[in-house]
N, C-alpha and C. Protein backbone atom coordinates (compact mmCIF):
# COMPACT_ATOMS: atom_id res chain seq x y z
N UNK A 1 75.09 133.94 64.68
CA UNK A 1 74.87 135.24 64.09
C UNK A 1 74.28 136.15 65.17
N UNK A 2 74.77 137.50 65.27
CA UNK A 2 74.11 138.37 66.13
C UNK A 2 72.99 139.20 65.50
N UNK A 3 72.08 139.39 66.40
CA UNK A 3 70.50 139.74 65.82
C UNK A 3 69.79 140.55 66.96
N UNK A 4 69.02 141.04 67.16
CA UNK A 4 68.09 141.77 68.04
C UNK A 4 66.63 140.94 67.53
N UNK A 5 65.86 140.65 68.21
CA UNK A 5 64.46 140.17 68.43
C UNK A 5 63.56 140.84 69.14
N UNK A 6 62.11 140.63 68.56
CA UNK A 6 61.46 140.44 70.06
C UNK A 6 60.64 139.37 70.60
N UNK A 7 60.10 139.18 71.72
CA UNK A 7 59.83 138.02 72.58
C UNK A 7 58.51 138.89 73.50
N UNK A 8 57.02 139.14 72.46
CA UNK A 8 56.30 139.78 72.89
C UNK A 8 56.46 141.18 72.86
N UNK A 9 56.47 142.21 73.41
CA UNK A 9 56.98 143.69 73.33
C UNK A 9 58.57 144.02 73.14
N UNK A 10 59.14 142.67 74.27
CA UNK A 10 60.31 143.47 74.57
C UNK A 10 61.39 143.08 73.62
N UNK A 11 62.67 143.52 73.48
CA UNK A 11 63.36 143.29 72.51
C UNK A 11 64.72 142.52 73.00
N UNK A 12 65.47 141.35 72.58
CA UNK A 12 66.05 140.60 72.84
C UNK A 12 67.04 140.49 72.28
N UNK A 13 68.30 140.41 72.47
CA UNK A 13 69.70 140.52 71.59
C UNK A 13 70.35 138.57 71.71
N UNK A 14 70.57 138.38 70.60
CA UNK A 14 71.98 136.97 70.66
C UNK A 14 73.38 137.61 69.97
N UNK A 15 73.85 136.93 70.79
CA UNK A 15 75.43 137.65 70.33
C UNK A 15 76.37 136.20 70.98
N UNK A 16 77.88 136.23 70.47
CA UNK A 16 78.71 135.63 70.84
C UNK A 16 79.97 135.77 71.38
N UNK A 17 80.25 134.76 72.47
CA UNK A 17 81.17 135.57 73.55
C UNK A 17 82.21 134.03 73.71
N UNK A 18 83.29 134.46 73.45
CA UNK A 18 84.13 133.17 74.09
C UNK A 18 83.26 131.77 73.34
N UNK A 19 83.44 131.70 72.02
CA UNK A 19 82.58 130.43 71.81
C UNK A 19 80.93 129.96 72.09
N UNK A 20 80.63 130.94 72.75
CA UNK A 20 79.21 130.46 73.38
C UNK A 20 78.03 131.48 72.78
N UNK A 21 77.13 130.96 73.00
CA UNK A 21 76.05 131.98 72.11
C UNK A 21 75.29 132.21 73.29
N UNK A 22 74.81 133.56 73.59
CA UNK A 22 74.28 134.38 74.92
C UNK A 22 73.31 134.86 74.41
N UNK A 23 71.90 134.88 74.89
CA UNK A 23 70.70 135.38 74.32
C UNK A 23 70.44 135.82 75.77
N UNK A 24 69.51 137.23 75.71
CA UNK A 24 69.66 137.78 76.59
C UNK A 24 68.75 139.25 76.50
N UNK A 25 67.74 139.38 76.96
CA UNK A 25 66.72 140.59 77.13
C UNK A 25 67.31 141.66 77.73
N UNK A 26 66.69 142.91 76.34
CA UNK A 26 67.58 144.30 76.77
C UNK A 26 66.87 144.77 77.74
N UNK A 27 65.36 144.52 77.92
CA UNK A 27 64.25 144.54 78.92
C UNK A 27 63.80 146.09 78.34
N UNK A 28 64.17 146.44 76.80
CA UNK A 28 63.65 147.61 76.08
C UNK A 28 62.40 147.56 74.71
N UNK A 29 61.53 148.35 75.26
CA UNK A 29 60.65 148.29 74.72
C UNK A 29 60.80 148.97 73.49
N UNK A 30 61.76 149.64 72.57
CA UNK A 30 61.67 150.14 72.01
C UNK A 30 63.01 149.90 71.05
N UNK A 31 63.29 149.64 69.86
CA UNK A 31 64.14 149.37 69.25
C UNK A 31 65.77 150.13 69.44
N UNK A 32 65.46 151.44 69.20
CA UNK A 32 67.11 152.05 69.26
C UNK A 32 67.72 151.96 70.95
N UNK A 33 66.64 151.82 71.64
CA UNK A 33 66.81 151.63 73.15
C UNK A 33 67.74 149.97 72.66
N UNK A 34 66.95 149.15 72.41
CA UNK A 34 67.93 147.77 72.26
C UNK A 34 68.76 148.04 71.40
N UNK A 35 69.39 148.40 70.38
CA UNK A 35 70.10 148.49 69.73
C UNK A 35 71.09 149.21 70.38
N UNK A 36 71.07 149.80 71.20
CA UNK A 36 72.51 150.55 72.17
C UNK A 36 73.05 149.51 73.14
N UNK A 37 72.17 148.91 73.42
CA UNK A 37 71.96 148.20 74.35
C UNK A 37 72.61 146.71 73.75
N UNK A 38 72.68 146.37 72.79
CA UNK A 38 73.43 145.04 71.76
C UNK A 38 74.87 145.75 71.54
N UNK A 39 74.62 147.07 70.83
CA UNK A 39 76.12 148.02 70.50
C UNK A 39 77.22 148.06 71.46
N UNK A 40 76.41 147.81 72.82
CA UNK A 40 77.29 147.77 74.30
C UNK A 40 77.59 146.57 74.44
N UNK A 41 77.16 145.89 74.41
CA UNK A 41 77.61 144.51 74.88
C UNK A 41 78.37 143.87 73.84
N UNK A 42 78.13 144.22 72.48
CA UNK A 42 79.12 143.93 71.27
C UNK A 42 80.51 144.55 71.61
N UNK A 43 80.10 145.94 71.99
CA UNK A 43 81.53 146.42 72.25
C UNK A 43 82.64 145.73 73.66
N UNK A 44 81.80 144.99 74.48
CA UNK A 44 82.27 144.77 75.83
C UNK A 44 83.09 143.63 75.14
N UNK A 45 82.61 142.60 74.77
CA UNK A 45 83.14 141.42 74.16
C UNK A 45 83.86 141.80 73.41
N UNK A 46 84.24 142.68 72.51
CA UNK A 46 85.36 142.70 71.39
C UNK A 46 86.70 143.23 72.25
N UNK A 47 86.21 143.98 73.34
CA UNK A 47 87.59 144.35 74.21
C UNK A 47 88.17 143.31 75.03
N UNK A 48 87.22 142.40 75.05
CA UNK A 48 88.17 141.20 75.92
C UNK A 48 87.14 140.46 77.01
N UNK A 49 85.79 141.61 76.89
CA UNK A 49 84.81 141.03 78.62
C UNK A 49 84.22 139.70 77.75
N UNK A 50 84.06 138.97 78.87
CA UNK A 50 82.78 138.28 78.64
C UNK A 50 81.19 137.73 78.79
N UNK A 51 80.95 137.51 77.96
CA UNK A 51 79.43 137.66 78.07
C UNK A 51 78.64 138.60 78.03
N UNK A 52 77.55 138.58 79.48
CA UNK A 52 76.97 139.60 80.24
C UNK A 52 77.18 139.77 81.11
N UNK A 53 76.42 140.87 82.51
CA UNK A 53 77.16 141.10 83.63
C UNK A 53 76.70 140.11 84.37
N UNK A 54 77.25 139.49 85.27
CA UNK A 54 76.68 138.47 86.10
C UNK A 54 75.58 138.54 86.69
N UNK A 55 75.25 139.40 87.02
CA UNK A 55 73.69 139.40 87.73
C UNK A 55 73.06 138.81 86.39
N UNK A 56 73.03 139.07 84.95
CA UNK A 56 72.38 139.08 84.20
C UNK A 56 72.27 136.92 83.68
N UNK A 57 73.77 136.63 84.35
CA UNK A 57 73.56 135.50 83.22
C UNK A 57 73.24 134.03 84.11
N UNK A 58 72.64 133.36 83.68
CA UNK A 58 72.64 132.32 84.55
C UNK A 58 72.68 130.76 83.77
N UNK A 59 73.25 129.40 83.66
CA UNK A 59 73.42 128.56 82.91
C UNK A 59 71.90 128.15 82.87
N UNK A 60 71.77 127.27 81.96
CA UNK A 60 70.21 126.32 82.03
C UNK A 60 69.83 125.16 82.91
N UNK A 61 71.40 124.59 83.06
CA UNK A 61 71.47 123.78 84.06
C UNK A 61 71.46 124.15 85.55
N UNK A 62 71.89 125.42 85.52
CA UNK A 62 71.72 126.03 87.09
C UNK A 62 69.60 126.76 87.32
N UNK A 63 69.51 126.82 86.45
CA UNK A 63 67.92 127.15 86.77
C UNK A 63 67.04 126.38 87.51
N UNK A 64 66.83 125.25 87.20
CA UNK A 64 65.97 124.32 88.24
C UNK A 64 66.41 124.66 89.75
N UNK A 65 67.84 124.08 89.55
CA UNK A 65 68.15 124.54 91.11
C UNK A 65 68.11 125.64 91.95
N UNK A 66 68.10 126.89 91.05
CA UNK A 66 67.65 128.12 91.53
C UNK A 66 65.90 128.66 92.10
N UNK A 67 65.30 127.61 91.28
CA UNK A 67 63.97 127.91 91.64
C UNK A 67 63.39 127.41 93.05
């Protein structure tokens, strides 16, 4: 299910892309700020993109090794 959160101040979107579920900080402190910010990335995925932008996404399994 897609939802907006928050995680302390900031506000956090899950959404689904290609089978996979992407959770992912709008890094907005303020609700309609995230909510454009979910509206965009909802819209990116329904045209065909996936996910988020790469800078943004990284696996769980690639984290250790990144640190």
């Amino acid at each position: 299910m897609d939802m907006i959160y928050t995680r302390g101040q900031v506000f956090w979107i899950t959404y689904y892309s290609g089978g996979t579920t992407i959770w992912a900080s709008t890094g907005k402190f303020k609700q309609k700020q995230a909510e454009r910010v979910w509206k965009e990335r909802r819209g990116r995925v329904a045209m065909g993109a996936r996910g988020v932008p790469h800078v943004e996404s990284m696996r769980c399994a690639k984290v250790p090794t990144a640190l």
